[in-house]
C-alpha atoms as a PDB file:
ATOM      1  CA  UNK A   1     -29.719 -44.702   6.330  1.00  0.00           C
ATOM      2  CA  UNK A   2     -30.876 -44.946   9.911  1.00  0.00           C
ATOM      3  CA  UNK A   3     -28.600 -41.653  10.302  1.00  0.00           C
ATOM      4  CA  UNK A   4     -30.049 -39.909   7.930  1.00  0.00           C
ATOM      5  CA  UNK A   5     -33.740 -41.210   9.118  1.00  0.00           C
ATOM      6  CA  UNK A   6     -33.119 -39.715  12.239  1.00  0.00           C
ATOM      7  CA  UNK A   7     -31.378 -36.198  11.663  1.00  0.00           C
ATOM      8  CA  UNK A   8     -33.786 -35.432   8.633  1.00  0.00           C
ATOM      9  CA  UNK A   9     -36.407 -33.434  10.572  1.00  0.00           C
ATOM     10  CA  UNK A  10     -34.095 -30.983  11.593  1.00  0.00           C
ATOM     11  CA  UNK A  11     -34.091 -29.755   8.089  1.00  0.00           C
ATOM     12  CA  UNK A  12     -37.776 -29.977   7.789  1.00  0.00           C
ATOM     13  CA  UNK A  13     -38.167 -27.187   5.400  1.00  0.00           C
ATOM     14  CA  UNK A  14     -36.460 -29.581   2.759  1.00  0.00           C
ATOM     15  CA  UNK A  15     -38.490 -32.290   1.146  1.00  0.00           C
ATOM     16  CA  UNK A  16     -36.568 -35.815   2.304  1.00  0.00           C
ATOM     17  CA  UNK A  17     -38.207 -39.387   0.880  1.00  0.00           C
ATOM     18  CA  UNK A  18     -37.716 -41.864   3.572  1.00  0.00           C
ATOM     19  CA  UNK A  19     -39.294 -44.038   5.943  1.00  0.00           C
ATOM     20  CA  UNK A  20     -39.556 -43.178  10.010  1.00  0.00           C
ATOM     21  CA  UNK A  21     -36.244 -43.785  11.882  1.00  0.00           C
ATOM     22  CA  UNK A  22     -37.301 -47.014  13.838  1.00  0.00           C
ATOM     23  CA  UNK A  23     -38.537 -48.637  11.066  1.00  0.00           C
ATOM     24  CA  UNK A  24     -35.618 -48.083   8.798  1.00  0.00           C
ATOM     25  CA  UNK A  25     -33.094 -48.971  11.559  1.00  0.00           C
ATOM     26  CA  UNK A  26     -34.545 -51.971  12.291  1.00  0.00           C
ATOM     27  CA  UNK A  27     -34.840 -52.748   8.463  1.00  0.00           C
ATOM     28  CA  UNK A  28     -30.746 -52.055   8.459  1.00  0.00           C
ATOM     29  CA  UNK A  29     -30.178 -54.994  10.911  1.00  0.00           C
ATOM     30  CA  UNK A  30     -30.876 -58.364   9.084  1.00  0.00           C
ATOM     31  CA  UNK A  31     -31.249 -59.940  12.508  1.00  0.00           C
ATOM     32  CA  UNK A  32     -34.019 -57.393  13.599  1.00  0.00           C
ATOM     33  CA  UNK A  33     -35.475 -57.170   9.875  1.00  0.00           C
ATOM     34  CA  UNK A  34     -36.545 -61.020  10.275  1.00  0.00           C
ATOM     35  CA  UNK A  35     -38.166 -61.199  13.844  1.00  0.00           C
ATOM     36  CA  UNK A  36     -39.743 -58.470  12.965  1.00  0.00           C
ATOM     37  CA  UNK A  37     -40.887 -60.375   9.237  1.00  0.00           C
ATOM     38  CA  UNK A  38     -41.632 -63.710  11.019  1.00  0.00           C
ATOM     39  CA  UNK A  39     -43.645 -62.444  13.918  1.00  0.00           C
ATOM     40  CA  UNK A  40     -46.052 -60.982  11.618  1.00  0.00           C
ATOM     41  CA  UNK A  41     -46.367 -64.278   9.240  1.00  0.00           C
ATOM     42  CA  UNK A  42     -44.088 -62.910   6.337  1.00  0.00           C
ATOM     43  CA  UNK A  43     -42.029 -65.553   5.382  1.00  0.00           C
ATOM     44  CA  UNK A  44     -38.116 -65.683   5.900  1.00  0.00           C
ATOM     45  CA  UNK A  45     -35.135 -67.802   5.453  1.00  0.00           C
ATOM     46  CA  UNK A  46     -34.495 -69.554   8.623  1.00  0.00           C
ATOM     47  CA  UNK A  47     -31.622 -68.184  10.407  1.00  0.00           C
ATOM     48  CA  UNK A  48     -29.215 -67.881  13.483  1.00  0.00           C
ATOM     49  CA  UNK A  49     -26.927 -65.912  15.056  1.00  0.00           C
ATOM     50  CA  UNK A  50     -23.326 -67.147  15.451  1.00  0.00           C
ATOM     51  CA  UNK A  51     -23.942 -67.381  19.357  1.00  0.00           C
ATOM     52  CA  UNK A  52     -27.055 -69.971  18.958  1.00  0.00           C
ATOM     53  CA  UNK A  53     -25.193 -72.801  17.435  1.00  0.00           C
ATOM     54  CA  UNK A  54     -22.163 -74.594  18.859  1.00  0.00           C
ATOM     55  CA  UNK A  55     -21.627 -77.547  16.188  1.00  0.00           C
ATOM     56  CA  UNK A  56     -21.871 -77.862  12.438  1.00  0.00           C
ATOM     57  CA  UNK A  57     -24.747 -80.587  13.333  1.00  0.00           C
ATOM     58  CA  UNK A  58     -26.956 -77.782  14.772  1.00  0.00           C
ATOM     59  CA  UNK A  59     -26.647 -75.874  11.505  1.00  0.00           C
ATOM     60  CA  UNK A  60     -27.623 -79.021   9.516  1.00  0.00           C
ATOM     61  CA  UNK A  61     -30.480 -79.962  12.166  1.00  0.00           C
ATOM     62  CA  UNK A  62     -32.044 -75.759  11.624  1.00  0.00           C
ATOM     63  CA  UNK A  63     -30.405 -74.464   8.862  1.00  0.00           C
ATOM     64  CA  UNK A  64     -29.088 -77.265   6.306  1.00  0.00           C
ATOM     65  CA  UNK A  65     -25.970 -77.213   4.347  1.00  0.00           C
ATOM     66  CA  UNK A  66     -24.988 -75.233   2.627  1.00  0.00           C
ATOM     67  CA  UNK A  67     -25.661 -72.188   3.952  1.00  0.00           C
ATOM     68  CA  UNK A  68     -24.725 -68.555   3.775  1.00  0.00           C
ATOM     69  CA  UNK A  69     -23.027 -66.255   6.641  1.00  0.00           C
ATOM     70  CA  UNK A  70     -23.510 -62.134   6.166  1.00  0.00           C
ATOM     71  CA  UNK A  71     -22.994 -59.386   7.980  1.00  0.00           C
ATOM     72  CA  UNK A  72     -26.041 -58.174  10.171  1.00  0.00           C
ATOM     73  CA  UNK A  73     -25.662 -54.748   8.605  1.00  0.00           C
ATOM     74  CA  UNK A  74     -24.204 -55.140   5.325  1.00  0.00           C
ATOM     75  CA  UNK A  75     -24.422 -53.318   1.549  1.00  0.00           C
ATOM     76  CA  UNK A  76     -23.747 -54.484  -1.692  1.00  0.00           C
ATOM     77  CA  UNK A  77     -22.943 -58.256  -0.977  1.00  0.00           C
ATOM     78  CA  UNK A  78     -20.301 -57.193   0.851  1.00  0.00           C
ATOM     79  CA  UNK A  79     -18.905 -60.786   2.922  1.00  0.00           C
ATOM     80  CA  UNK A  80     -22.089 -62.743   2.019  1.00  0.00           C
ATOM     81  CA  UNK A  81     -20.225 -65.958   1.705  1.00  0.00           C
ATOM     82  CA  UNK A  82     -22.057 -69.351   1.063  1.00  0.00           C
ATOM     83  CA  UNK A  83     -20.507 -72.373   3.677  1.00  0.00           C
ATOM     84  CA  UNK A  84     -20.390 -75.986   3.305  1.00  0.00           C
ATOM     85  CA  UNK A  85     -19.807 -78.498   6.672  1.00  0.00           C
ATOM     86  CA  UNK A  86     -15.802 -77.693   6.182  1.00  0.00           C
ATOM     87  CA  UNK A  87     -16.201 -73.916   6.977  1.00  0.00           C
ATOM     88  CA  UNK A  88     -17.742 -74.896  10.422  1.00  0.00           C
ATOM     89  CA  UNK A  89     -14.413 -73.626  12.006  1.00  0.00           C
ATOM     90  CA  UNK A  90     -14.433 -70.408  10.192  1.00  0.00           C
ATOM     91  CA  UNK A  91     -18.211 -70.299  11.164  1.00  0.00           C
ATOM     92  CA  UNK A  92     -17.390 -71.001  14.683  1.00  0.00           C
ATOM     93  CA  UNK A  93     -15.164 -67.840  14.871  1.00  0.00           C
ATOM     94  CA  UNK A  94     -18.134 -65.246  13.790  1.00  0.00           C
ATOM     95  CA  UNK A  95     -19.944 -62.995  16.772  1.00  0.00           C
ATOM     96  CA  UNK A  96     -22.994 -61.903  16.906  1.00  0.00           C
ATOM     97  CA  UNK A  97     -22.494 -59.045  14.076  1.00  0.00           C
ATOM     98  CA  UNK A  98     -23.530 -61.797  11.732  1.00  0.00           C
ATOM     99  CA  UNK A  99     -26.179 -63.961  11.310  1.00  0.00           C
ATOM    100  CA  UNK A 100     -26.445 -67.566  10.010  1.00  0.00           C
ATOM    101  CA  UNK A 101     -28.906 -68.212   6.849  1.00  0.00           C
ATOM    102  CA  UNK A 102     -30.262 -70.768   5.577  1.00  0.00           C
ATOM    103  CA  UNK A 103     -29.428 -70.734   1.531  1.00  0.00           C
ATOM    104  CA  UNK A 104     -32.485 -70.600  -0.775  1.00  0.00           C
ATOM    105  CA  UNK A 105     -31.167 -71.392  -3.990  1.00  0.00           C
ATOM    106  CA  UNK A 106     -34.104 -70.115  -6.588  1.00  0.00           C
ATOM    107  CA  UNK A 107     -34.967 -67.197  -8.499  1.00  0.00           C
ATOM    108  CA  UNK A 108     -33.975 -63.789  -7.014  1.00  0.00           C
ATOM    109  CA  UNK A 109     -35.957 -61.173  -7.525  1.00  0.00           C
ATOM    110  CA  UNK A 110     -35.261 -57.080  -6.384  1.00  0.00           C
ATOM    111  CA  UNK A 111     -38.628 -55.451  -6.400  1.00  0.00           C
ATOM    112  CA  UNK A 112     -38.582 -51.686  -5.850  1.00  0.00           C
ATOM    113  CA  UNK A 113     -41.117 -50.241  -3.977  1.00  0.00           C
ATOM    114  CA  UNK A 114     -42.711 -46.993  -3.065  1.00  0.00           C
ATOM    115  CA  UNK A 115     -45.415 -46.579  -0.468  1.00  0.00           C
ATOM    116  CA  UNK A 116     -46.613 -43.413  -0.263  1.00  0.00           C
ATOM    117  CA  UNK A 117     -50.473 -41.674  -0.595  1.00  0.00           C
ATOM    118  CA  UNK A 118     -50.304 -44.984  -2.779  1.00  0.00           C
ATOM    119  CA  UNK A 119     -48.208 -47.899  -3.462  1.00  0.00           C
ATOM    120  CA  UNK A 120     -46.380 -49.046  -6.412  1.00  0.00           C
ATOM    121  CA  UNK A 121     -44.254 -51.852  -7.076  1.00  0.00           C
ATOM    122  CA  UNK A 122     -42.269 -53.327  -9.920  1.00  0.00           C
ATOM    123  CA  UNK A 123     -41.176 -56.514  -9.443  1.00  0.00           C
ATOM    124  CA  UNK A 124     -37.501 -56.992 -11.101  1.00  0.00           C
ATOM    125  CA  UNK A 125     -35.955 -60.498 -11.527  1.00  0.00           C
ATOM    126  CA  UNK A 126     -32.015 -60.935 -11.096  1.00  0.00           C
ATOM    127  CA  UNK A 127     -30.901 -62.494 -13.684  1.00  0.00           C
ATOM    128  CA  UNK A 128     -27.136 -62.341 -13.553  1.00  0.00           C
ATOM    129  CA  UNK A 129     -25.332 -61.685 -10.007  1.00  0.00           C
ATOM    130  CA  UNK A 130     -21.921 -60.169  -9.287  1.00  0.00           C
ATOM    131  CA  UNK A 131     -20.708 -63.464  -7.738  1.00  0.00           C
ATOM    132  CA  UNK A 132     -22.217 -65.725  -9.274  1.00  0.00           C
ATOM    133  CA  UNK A 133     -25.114 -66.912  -6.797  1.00  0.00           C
ATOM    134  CA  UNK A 134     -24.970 -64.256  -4.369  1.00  0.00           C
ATOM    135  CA  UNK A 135     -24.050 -60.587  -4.849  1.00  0.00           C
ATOM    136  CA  UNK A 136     -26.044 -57.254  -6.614  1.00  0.00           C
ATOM    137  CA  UNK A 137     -27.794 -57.787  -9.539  1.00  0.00           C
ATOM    138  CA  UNK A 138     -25.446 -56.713 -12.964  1.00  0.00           C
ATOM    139  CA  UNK A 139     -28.262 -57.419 -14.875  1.00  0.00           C
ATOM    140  CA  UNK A 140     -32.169 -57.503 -14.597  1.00  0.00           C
ATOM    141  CA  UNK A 141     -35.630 -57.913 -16.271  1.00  0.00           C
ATOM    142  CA  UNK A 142     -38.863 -56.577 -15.138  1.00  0.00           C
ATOM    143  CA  UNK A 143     -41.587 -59.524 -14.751  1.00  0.00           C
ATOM    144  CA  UNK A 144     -45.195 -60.193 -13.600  1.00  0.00           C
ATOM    145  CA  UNK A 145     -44.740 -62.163 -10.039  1.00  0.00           C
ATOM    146  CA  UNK A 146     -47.935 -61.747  -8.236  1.00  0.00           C
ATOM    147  CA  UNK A 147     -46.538 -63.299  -5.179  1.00  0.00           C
ATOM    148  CA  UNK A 148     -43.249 -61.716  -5.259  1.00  0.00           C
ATOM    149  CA  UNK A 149     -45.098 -58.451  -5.182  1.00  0.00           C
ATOM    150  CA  UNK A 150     -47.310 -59.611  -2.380  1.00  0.00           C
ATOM    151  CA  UNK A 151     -44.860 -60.771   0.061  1.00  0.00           C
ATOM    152  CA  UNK A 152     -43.131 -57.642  -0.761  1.00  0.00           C
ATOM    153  CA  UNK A 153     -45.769 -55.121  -0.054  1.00  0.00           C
ATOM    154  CA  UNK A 154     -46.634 -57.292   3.247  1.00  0.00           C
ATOM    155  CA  UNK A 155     -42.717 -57.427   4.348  1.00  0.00           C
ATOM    156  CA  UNK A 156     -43.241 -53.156   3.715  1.00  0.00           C
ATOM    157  CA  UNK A 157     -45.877 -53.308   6.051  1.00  0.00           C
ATOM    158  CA  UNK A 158     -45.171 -55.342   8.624  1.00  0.00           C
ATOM    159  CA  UNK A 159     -41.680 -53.225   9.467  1.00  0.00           C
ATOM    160  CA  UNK A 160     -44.045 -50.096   9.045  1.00  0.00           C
ATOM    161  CA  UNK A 161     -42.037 -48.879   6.454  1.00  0.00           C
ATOM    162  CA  UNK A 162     -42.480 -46.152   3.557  1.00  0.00           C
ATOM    163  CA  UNK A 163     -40.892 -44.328   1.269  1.00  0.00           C
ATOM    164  CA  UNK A 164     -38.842 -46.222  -1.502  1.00  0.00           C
ATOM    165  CA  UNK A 165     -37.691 -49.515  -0.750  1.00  0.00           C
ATOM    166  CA  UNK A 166     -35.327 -52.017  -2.508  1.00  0.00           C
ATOM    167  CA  UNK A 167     -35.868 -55.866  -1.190  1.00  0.00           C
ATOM    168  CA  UNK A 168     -34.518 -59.220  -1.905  1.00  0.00           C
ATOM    169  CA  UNK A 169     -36.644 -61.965  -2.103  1.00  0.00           C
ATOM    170  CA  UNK A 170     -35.698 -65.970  -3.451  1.00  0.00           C
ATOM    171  CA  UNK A 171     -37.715 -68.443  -3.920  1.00  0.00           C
ATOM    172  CA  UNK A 172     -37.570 -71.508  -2.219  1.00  0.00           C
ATOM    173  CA  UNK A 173     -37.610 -75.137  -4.077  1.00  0.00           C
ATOM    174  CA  UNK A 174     -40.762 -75.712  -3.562  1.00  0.00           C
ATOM    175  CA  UNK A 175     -41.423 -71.802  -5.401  1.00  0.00           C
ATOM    176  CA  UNK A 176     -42.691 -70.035  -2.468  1.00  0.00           C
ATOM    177  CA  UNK A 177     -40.663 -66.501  -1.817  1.00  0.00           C
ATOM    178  CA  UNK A 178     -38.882 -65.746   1.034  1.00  0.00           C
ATOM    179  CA  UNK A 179     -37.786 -62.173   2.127  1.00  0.00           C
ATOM    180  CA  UNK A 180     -34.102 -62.039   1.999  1.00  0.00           C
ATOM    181  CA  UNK A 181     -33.408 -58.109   3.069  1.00  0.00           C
ATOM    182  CA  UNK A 182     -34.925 -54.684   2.945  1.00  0.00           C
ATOM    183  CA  UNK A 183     -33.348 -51.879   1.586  1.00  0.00           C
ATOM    184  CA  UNK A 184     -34.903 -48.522   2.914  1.00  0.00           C
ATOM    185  CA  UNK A 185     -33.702 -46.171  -0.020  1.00  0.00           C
ATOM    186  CA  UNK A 186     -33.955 -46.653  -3.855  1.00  0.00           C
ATOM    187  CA  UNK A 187     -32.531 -49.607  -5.645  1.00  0.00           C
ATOM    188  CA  UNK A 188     -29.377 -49.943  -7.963  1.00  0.00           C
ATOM    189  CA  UNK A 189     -31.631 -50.838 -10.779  1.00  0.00           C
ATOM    190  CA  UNK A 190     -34.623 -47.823 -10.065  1.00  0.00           C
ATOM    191  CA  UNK A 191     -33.981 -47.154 -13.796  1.00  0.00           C
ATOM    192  CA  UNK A 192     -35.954 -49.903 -14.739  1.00  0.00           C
ATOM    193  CA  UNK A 193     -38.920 -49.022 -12.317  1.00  0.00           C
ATOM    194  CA  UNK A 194     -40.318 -45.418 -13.963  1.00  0.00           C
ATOM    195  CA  UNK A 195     -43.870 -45.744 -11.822  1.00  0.00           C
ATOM    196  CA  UNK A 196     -42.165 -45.886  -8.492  1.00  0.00           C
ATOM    197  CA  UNK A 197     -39.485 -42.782  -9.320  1.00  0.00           C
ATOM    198  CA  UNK A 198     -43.174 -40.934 -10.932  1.00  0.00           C
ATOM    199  CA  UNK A 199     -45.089 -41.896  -8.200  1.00  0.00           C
ATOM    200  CA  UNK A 200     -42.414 -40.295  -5.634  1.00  0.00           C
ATOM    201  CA  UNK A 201     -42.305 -37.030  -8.198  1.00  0.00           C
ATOM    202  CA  UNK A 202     -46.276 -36.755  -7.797  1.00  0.00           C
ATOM    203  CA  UNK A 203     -46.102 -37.226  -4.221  1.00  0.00           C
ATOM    204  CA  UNK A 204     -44.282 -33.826  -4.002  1.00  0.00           C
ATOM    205  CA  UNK A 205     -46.086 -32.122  -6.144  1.00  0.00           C
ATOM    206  CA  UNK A 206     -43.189 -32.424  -8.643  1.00  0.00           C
ATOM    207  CA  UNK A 207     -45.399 -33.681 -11.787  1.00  0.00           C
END
């Protein structure tokens, strides 16, 4: 995505939905994504990278047990693993391409979102995942989450984002969401959210 963010306005003359190349570069790093979320007061797991802890007792003093290890730039689940106090020496071998998470174990929710000369979101809820906890979504339902779409739209904001946008967001125990990752681009389950492919459609003049 950042590629194509960047290399796009060479081809001006043909119409290209996505965000400006800064924001969706920064949006591809999961590192970047949430100093960029938690400087502006949108709320994020707490998290590490490899580098800033040197003992499975400085996990469980910021992050807890268990929690999950992922590639900074990642797609699809792709090695999101979730780690309990006996993977600290597994842990202990990761750089700084990945980043330490602290699990939030609620409902996950992918809302797809479209900011453009207007915004529309539909929040979706997950409600069966590839692996079981973690991974894409195999199956989803749309739902009214008035906070799940807040944080969402905010999280779009605050990494000055527009264009169609696919995020993860959990809640916490406690219910509040956290924002988990930002896809730039369109979600696996856009299908299911009509308004935001019709809104992009009548932003070009298409309908």
């Amino acid at each position: 995505m950042p590629i194509i963010a960047s290399e796009w306005k060479k081809w001006s003359d043909i119409p290209t939905v996505i965000g400006q190349y800064q924001a969706v570069s920064d949006a591809d790093d999961k590192f970047l994504t949430y100093k960029r979320l938690s400087s502006n007061g949108v709320c994020v797991p707490r998290y590490l990278l490899p580098s800033q802890v040197s003992s499975p007792e400085e996990i469980s003093l910021n992050l807890g047990w268990p929690c999950l290890s992922k590639p900074r730039v990642g797609r699809g689940g792709r090695e999101v693993i979730i780690r309990n106090i006996e993977d600290w020496p597994a842990i202990s071998m990761l750089d700084d391409r990945y980043i330490l998470q602290e699990f939030i174990p609620g409902t996950d929710y992918a809302p797809e979102v479209y900011i453009g000369k207007k915004s529309v979101i539909v929040v979706l809820e997950k409600t069966r995942l590839k692996e079981g906890i973690v991974g894409n979504a195999t199956e989803v339902k749309r739902v009214n989450a008035p906070d799940v779409a807040d944080i969402a739209i905010s999280a779009a904001k605050s990494m000055n984002l527009t264009g169609p946008m696919d995020i993860d967001i959990r809640r916490r125990n406690d219910h509040n969401p956290v924002v988990l990752e930002i896809n730039a681009r369109f979600g696996a389950n856009i299908a299911r959210a009509k308004e935001v492919l019709d809104a992009v459609l009548e932003d070009f003049g298409v309908c």
